[in-house]
Each structure stands twice: as structure tokens, then as C-alpha cells.
C-alpha atoms as a PDB file:
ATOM      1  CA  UNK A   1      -5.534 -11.352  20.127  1.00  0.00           C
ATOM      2  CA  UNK A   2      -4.711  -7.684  20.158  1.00  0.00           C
ATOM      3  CA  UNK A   3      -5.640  -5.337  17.448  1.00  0.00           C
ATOM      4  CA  UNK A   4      -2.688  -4.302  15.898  1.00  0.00           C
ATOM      5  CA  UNK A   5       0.961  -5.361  16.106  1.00  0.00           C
ATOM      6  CA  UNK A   6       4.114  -4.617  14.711  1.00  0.00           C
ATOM      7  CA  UNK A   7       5.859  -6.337  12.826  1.00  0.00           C
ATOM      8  CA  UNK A   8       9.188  -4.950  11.309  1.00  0.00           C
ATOM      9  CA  UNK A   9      11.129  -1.889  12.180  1.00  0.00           C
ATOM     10  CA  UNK A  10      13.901  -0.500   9.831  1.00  0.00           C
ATOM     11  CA  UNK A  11      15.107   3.051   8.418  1.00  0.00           C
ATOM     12  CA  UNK A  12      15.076   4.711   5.156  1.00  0.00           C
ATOM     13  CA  UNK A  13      16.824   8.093   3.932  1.00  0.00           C
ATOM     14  CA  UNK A  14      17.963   8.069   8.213  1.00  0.00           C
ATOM     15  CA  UNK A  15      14.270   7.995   9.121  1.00  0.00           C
ATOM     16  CA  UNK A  16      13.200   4.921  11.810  1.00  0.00           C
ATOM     17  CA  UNK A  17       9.634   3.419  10.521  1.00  0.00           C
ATOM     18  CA  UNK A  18       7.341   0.841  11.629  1.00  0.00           C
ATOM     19  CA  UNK A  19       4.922  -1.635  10.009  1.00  0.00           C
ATOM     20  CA  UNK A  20       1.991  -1.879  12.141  1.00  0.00           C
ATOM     21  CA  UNK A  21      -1.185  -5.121  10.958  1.00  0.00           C
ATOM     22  CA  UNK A  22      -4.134  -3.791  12.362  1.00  0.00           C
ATOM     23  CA  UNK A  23      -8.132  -5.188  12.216  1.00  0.00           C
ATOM     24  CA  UNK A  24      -6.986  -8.970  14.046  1.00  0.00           C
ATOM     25  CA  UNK A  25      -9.885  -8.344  16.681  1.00  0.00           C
ATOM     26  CA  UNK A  26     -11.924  -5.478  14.932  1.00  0.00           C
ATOM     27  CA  UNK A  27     -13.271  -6.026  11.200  1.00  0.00           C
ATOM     28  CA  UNK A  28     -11.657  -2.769   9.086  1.00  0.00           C
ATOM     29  CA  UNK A  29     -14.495  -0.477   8.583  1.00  0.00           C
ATOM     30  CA  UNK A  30     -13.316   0.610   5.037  1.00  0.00           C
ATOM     31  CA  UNK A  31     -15.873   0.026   2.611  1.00  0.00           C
ATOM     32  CA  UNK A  32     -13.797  -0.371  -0.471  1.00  0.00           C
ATOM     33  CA  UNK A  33     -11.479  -2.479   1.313  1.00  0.00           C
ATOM     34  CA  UNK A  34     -13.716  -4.716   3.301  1.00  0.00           C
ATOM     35  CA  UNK A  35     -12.373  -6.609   6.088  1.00  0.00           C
ATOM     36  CA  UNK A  36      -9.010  -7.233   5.848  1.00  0.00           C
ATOM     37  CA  UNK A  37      -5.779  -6.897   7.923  1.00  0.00           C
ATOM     38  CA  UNK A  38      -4.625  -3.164   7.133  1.00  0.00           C
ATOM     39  CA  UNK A  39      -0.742  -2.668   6.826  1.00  0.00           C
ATOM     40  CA  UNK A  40       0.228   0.437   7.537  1.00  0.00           C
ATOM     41  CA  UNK A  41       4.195   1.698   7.385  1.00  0.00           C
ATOM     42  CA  UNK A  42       4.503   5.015   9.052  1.00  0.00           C
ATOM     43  CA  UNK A  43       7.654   7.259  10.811  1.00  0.00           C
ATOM     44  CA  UNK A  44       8.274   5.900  14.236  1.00  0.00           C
ATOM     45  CA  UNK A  45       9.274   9.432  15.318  1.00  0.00           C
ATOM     46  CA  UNK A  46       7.492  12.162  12.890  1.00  0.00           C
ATOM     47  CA  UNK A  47       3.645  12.120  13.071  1.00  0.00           C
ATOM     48  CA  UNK A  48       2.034  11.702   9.223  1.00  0.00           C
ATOM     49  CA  UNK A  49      -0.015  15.136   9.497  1.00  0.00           C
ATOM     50  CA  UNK A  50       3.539  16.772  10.066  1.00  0.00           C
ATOM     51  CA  UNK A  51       5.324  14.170   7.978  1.00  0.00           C
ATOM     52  CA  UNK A  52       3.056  15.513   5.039  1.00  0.00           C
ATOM     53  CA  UNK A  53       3.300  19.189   5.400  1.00  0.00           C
ATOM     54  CA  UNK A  54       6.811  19.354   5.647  1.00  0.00           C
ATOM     55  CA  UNK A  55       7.506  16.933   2.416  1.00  0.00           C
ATOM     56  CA  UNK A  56       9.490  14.180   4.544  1.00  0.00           C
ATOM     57  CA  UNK A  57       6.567  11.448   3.736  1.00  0.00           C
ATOM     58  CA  UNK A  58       7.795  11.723  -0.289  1.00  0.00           C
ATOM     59  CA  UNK A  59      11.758  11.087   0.567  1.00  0.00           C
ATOM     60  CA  UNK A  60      11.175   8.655   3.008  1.00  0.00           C
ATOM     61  CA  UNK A  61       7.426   5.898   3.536  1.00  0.00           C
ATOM     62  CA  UNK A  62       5.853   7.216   0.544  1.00  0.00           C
ATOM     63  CA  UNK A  63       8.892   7.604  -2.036  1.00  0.00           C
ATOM     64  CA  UNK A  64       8.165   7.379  -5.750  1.00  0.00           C
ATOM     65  CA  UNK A  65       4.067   8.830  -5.129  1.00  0.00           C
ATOM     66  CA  UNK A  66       3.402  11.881  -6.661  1.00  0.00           C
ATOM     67  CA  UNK A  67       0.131  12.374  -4.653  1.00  0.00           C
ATOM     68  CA  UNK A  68       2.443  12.452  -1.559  1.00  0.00           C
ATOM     69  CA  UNK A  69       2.771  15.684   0.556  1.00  0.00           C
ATOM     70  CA  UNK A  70      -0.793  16.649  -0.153  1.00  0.00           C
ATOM     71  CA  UNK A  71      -0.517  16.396  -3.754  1.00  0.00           C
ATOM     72  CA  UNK A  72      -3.731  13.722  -4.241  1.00  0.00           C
ATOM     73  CA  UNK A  73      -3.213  11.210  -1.765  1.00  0.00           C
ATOM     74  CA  UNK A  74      -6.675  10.056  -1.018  1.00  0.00           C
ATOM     75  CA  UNK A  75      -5.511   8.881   2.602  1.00  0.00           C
ATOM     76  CA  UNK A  76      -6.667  11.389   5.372  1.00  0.00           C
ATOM     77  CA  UNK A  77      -3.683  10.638   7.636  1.00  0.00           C
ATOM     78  CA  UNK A  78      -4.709  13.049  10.244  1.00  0.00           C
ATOM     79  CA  UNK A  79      -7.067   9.860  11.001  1.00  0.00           C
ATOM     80  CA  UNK A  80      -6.035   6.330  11.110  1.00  0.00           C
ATOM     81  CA  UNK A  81      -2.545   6.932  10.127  1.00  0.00           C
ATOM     82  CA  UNK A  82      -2.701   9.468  13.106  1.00  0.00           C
ATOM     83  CA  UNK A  83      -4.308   6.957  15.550  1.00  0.00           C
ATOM     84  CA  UNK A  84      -1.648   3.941  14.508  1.00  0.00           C
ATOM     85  CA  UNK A  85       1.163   6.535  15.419  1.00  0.00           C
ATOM     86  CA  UNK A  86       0.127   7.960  18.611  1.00  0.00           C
ATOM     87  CA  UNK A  87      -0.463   4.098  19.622  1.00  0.00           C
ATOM     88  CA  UNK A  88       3.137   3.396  18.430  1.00  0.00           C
ATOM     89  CA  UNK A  89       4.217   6.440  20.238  1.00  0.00           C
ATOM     90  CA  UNK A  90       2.711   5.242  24.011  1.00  0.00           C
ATOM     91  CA  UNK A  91       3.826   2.007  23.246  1.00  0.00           C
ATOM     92  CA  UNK A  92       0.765   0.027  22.674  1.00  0.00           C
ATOM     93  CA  UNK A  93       1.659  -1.620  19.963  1.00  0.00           C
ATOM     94  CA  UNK A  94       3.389  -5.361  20.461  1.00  0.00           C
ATOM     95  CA  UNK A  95       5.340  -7.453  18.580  1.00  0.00           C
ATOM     96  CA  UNK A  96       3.704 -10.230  16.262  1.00  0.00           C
ATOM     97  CA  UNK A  97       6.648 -12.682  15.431  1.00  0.00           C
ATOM     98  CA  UNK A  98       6.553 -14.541  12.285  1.00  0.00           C
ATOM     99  CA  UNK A  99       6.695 -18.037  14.386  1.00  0.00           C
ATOM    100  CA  UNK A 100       3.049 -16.261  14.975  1.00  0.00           C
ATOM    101  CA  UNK A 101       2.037 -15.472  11.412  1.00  0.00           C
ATOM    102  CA  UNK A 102       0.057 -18.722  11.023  1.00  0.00           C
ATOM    103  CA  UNK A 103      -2.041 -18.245  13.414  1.00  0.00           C
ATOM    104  CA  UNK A 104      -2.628 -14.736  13.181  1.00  0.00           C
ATOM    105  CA  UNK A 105      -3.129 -14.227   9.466  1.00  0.00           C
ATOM    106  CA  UNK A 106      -5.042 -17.605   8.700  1.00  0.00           C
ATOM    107  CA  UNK A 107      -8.180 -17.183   6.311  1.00  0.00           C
ATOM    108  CA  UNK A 108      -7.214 -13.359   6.448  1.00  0.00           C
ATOM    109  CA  UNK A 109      -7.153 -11.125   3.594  1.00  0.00           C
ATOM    110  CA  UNK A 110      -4.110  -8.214   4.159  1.00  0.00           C
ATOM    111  CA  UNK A 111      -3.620  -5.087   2.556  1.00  0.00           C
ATOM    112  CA  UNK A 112      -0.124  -4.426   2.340  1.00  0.00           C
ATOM    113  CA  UNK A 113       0.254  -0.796   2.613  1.00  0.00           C
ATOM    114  CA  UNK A 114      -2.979   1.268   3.967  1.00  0.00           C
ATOM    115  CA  UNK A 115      -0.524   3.461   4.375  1.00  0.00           C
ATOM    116  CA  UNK A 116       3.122   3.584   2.777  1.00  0.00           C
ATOM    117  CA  UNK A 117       5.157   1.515   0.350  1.00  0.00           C
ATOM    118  CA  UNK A 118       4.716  -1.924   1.460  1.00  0.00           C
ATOM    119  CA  UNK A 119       8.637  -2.678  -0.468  1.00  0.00           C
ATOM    120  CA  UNK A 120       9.609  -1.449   2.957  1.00  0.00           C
ATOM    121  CA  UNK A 121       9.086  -4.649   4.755  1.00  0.00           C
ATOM    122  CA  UNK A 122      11.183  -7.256   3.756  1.00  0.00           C
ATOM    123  CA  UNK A 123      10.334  -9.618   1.300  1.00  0.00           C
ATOM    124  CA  UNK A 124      10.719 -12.586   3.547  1.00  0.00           C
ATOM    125  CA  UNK A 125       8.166 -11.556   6.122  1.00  0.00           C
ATOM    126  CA  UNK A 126       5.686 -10.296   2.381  1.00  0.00           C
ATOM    127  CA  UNK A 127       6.186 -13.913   1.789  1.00  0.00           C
ATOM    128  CA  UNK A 128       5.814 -15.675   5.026  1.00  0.00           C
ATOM    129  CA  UNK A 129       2.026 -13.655   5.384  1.00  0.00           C
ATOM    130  CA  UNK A 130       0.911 -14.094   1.663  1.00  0.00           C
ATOM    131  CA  UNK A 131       1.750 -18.158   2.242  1.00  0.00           C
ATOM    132  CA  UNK A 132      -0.397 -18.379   5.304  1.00  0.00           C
ATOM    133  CA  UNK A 133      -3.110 -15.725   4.232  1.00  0.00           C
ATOM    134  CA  UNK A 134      -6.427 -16.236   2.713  1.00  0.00           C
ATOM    135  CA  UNK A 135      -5.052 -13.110  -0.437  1.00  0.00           C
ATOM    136  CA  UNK A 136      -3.648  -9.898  -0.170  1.00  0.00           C
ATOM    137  CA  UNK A 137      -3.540  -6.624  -2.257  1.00  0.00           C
ATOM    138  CA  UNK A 138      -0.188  -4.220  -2.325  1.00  0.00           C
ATOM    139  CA  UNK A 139       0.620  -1.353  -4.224  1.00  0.00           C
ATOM    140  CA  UNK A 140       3.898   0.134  -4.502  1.00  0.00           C
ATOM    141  CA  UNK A 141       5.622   3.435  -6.185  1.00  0.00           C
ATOM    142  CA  UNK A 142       9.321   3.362  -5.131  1.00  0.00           C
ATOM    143  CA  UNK A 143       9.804   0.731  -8.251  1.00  0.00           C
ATOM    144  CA  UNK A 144      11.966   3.346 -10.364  1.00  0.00           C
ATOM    145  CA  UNK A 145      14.651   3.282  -7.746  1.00  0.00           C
ATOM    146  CA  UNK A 146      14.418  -0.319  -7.834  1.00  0.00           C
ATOM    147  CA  UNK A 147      17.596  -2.493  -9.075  1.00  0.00           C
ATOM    148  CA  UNK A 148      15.674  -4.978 -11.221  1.00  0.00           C
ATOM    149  CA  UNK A 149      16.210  -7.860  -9.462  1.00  0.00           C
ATOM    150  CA  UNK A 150      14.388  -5.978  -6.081  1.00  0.00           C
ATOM    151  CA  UNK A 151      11.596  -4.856  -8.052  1.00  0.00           C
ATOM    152  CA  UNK A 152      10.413  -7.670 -10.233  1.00  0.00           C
ATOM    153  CA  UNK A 153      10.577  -9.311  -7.301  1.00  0.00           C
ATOM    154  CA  UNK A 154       8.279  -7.365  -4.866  1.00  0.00           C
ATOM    155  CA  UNK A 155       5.935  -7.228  -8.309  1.00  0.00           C
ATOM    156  CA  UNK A 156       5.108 -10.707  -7.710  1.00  0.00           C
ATOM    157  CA  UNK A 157       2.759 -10.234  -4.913  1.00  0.00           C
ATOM    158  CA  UNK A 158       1.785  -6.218  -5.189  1.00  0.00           C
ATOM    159  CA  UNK A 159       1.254  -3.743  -8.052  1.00  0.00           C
ATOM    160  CA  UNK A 160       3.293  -1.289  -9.401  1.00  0.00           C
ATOM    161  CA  UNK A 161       1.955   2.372  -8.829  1.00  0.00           C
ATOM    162  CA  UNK A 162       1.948   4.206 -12.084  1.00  0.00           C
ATOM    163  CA  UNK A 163      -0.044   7.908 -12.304  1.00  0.00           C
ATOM    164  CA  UNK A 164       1.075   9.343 -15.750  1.00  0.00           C
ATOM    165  CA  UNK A 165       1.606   8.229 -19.348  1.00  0.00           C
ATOM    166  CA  UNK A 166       5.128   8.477 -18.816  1.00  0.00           C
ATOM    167  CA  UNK A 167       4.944   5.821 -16.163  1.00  0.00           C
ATOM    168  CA  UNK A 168       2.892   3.688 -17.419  1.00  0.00           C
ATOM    169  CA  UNK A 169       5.019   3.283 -20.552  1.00  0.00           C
ATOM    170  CA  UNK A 170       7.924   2.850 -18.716  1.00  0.00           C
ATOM    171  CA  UNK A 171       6.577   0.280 -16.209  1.00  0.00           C
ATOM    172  CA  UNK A 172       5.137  -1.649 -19.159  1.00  0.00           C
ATOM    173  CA  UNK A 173       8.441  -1.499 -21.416  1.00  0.00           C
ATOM    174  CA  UNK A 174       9.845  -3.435 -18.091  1.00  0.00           C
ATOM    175  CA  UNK A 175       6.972  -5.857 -18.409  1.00  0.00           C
ATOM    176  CA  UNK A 176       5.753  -5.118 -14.579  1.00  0.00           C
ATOM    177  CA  UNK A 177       1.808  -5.949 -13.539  1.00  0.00           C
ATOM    178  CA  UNK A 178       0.381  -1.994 -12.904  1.00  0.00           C
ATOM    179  CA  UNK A 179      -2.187  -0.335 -11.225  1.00  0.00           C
ATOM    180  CA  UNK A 180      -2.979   2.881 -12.837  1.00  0.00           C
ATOM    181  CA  UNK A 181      -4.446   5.689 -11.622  1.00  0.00           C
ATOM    182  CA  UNK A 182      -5.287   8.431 -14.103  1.00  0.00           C
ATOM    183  CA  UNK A 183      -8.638   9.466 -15.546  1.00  0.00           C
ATOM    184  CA  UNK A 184      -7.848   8.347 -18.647  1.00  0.00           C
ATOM    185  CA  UNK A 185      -8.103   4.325 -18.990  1.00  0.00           C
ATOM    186  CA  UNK A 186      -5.312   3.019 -20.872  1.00  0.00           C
ATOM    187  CA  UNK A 187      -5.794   0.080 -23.315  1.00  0.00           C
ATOM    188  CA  UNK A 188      -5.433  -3.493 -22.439  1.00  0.00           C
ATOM    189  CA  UNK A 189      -6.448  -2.859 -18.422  1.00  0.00           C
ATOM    190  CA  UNK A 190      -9.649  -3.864 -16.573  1.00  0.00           C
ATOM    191  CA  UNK A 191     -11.326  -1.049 -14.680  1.00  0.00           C
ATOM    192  CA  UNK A 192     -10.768  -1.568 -10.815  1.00  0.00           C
ATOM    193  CA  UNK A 193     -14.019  -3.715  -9.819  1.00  0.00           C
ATOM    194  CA  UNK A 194     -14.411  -1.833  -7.138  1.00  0.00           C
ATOM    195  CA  UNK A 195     -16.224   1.142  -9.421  1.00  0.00           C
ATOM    196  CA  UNK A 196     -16.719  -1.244 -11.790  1.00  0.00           C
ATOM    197  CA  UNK A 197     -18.797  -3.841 -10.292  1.00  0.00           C
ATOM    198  CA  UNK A 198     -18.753  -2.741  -7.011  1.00  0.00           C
ATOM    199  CA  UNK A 199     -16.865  -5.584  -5.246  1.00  0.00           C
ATOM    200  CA  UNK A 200     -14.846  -4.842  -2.119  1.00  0.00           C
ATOM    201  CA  UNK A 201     -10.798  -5.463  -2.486  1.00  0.00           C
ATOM    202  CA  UNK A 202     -11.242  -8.534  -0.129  1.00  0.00           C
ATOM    203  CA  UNK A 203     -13.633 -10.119  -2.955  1.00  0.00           C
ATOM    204  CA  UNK A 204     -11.746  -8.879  -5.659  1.00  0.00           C
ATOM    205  CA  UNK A 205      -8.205  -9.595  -5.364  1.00  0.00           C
ATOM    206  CA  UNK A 206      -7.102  -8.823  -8.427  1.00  0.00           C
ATOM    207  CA  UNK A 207      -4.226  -6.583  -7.217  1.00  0.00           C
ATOM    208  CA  UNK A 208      -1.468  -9.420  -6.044  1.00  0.00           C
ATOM    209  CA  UNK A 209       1.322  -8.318  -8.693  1.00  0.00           C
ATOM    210  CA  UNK A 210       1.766 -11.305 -11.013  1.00  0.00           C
ATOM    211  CA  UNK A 211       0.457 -13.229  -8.262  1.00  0.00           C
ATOM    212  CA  UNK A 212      -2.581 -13.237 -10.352  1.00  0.00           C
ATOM    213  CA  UNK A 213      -1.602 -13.030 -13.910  1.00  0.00           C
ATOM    214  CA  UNK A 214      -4.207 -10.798 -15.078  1.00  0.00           C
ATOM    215  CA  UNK A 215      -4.383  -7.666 -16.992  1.00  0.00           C
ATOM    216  CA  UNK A 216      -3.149  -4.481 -15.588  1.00  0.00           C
ATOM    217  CA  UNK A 217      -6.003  -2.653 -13.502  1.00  0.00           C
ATOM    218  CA  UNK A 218      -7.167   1.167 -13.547  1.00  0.00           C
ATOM    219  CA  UNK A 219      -8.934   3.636 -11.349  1.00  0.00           C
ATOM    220  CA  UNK A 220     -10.291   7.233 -11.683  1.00  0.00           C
ATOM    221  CA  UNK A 221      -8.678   9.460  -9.174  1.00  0.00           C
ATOM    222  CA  UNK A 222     -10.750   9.574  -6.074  1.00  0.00           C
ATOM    223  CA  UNK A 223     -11.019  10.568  -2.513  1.00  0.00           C
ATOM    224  CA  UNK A 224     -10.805  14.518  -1.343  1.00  0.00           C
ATOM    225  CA  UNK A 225      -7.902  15.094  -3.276  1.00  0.00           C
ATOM    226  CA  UNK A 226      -9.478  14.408  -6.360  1.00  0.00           C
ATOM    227  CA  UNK A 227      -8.883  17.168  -8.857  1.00  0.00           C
ATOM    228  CA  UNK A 228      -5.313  17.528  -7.232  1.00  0.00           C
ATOM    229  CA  UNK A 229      -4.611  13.371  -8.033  1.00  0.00           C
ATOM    230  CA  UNK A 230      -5.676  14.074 -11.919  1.00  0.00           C
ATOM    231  CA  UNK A 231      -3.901  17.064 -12.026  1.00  0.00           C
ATOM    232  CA  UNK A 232      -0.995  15.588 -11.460  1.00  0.00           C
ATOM    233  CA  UNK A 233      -1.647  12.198 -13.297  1.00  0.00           C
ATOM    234  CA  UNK A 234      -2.362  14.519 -16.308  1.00  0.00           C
ATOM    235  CA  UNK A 235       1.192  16.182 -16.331  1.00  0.00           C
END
């Protein structure tokens, strides 16, 4: 098998994006990950370093994040998210068909959404990789846009993203499955086992929306962006 493949195209606010699976041949080297398929949902024609200075990543892959646009995102996408688009961009990237899914995603973990909100792929093709995968993990922050229908659904197999108090309260008042990221814990959520116990997302799997009917998980703000992230979970 190749790498990485693609696996929908669609647009949203009048900007094309892609959904490339990468790590079929090569193991992810992301330590709090481990190895699982990355999902990463990026502008087919605006490169994420641009896409993040100019603000278009917040209207458009990343809606709904509050870190977006350098405001605490903990993804450096002048990296990987760089790599997957200039790949894209020479055409390097084929199609994986979902008569293929089997076969490629057996006894693989995914992440849904590296990179991106992972509501962005249809929920047929979510469903038709979490039924032949070996567990998953998705996170997603466009749910206030949401009709309710569209976002309880997606909430069975990722998280919602909430940052502040505000957030929170209102995701919970709507009875959705949350991961939090603040540096305050809230009450009645497990701390992400990742800091807690040290246990890689692939071992964990905790984060499948109500997938896993569990309590809602939190995480201190982390990566480079750090102070930035609690800043603005704070407001």
C-alpha cells in the first residue's frame, strides 16, 4: 500500500478541501498518538502556514476552534500539515475507495482529524472506517453551528471540543460527550490518560464520542502555544 490517500473531497464557506489517511505503510511517529492512521482535512488550494496567518483556517477546516489562526493550536502546520499539502498539490496523493476500507483500515486505530474538523467528512464514510477499524479518536469544534440532529450524530463516534466555561456548560446542557481543554479540570471528567497515566491515544481510546460511554475527558493546554491556548480557554 501507499502511505497516504484521499479519501473525500468537498467545500466549505467556497473553499475546496481534502481528507488525506496517512501512516498505512509508515507507523505515525507521534508519541502521544502512537501508531495510528492520521486524518488530516486541509485546503486543497491554500497552504495551512498561509491558511493560518491570514484567518481563513477559522471560517473554513478549523471552524468553531478558538486556538485557530495561531491563537493555541498546538499543531505546527508548517510541518506535517505542510508536507500532506504540497503532496496533494503534485498530485501524489491517490484515491482509497471505501470498497477498499476493509482492507486498508483492518486492526488499525485512526485519528480522525490530525488536522481539521473531522464533521467535514461525511458521516457515511466516519462510519464505514470506525466499523472495519480496530478504534478511533475524533475531536470536533464546529458543533455550535450544528442543527441537532447533525451534531448528536457525529458525537457518537468523536468528542465535542469545548475550551471555556461557557462551552462546556453549554455542550453539557445539550447532553454531548466533551473533551475539554482548559487548565482548570471541571468536575465529573477523567484527566486525559495520556498525562495521566501516560498511555498513548491508540491504548487509550477513550475519546470515541458516546462510542464509549464514559465520562467527559480533560487536558491542560499544551504544545508551543501553551500560554496562548489557556489564555484563551480562561476568557
Amino acid at each position: 500500500m501507499k502511505n497516504t490517500y484521499i479519501i473525500h473531497r468537498g467545500t466549505k464557506n467556497g473553499q475546496a478541501y481534502f481528507v488525506a489517511a496517512s501512516g498505512f505503510a509508515r507507523p505515525s511517529d507521534n508519541r502521544k498518538t502512537g501508531d495510528m492512521i492520521q486524518v488530516w482535512i486541509m485546503l486543497e488550494n491554500v497552504n495551512p502556514v498561509a491558511a493560518v496567518a491570514s484567518g481563513l483556517d477559522a471560517v473554513t477546516i478549523c471552524e468553531g476552534c478558538p486556538f485557530a489562526s495561531g491563537n493555541g493550536c498546538y499543531v505546527n502546520v508548517g510541518q506535517a500539515p505542510l508536507g500532506v499539502f504540497r503532496a496533494n498539490e503534485r498530485g501524489n496523493i491517490p484515491d482509497l475507495l471505501p470498497k477498499d476500507y476493509a482492507k486498508a483500515f483492518a486492526g488499525r486505530k485512526v485519528r480522525f482529524g490530525a488536522y481539521g474538523n473531522p464533521t467535514l467528512i461525511p458521516l457515511s464514510i466516519v462510519k464505514a472506517i470506525a466499523k472495519v477499524s480496530a478504534g478511533w479518536t475524533g475531536y470536533f469544534h464546529n458543533w455550535k453551528t450544528m442543527s441537532q440532529a447533525k451534531r448528536t450524530a457525529y458525537n457518537q463516534y468523536f468528542m465535542v471540543s469545548t475550551e471555556t466555561a461557557t462551552s462546556l456548560e453549554l455542550a453539557n446542557s445539550l447532553q454531548l460527550r466533551v473533551f475539554h481543554v482548559s487548565p482548570v479540570q471541571p468536575e465529573n471528567t477523567v484527566e486525559c490518560l495520556a498525562d495521566s497515566r501516560g498511555l498513548t491515544c491508540a491504548q487509550c481510546q477513550l475519546c470515541q464520542g458516546w462510542n464509549k460511554p464514559a465520562k467527559s475527558v480533560w487536558i491542560n493546554p499544551h504544545g508551543s502555544k501553551t500560554a496562548k491556548a489557556a489564555a484563551a480557554a480562561m476568557a
